[in-house]
Protein backbone atom coordinates (compact mmCIF):
# COMPACT_ATOMS: atom_id res chain seq x y z
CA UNK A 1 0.00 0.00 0.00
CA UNK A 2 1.64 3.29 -0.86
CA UNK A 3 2.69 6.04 1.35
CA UNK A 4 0.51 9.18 1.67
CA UNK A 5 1.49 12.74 2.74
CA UNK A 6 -2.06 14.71 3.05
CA UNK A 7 -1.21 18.55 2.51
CA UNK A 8 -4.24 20.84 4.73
CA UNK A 9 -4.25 24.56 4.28
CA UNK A 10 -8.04 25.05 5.86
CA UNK A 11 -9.04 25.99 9.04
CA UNK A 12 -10.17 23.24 11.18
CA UNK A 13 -13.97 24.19 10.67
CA UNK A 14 -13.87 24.06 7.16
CA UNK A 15 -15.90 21.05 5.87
CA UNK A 16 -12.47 20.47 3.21
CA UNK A 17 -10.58 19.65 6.49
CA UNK A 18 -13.20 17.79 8.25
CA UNK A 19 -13.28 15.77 5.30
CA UNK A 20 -9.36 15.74 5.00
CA UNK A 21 -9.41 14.34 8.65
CA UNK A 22 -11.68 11.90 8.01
CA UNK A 23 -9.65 10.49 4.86
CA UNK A 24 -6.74 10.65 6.99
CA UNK A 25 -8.45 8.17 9.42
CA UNK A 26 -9.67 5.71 7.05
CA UNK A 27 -5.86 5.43 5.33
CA UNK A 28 -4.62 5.29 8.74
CA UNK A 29 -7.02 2.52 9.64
CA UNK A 30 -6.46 0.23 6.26
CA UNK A 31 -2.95 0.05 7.95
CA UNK A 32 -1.14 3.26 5.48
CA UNK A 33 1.65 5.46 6.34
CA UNK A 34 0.15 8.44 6.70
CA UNK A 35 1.15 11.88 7.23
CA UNK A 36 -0.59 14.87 7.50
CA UNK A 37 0.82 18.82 6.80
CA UNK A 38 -0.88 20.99 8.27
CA UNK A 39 0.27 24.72 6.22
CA UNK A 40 -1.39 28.28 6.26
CA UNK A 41 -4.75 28.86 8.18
CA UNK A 42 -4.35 24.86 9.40
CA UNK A 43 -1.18 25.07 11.19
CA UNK A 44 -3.07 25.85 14.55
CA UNK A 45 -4.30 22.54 14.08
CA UNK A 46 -0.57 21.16 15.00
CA UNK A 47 -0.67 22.78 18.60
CA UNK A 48 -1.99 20.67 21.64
CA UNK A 49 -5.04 23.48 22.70
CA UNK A 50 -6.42 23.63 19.39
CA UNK A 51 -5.98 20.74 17.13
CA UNK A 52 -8.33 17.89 16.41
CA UNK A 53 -7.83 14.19 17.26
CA UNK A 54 -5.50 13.32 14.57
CA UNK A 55 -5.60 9.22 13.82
CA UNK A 56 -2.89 7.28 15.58
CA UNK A 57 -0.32 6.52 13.89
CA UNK A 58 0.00 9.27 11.41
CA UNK A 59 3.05 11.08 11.19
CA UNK A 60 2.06 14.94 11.88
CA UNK A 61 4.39 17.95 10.45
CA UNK A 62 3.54 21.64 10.56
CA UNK A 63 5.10 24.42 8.90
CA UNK A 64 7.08 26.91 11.16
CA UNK A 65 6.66 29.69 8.92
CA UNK A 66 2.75 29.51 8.82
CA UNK A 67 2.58 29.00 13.15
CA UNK A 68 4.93 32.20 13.51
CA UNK A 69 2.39 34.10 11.16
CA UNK A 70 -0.54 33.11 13.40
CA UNK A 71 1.33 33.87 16.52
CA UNK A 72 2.33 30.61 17.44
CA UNK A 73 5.17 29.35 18.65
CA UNK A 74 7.17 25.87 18.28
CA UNK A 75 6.68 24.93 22.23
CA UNK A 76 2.77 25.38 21.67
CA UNK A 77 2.82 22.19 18.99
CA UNK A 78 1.53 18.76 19.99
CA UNK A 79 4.53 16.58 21.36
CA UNK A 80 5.48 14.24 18.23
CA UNK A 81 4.57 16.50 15.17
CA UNK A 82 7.52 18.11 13.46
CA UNK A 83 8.14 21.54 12.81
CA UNK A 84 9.31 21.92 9.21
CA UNK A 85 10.29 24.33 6.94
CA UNK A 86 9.94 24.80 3.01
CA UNK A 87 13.41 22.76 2.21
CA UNK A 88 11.42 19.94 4.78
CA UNK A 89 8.58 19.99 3.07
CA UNK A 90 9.31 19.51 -0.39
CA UNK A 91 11.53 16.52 1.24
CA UNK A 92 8.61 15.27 2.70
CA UNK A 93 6.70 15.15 -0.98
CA UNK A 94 9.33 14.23 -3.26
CA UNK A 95 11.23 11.34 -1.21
CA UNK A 96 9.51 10.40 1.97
CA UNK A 97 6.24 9.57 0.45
CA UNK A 98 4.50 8.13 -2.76
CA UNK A 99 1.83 10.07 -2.90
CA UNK A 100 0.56 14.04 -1.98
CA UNK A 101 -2.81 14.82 -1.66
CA UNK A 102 -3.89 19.27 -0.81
CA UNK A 103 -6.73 19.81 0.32
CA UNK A 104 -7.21 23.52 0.61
């Protein structure tokens, strides 16, 4: 089963990133590796306070440019996602994983 990075640049009340988080939980549960991005207006998503359950198992990254644009700082972010930067991310979709899926 291939690897899936799943790219969200919505806020979380956005029915696009409910959905997103829903897909996310039925790759997760068919047994992929998953990870989810959370860029832009999605990036509070990544912190502890505000974020969603995200499905176990999923690898979670968040851009550091978009938290310091909302105020947010790296120590705010959930313990286990990663705080990336542009280089990271374009790591992330070219090597780490098969397939990239935005949802914006």
């Amino acid at each position: 089963m291939p690897s899936t990075l799943i790219l969200i640049g919505s806020s979380a009340r956005t029915g696009a990133t409910q959905d997103a988080m829903a897909l996310a939980g039925h790759l997760r549960a068919q047994g992929q590796d998953l990870g989810i991005c959370f860029l832009q207006d999605a990036a509070p998503m990544a912190c502890r306070e505000i974020g969603p359950r995200q499905p176990v198992g999923a690898a979670l990254y968040v851009l550091g440019e978009d938290l310091g644009l909302r105020g947010l700082r790296e120590s705010d972010v959930t313990p286990g996602a990663k705080v990336v930067d542009h280089a990271e991310l374009v790591d992330l979709m070219l090597s780490r994983y098969e397939r990239v899926l935005g949802i914006f």
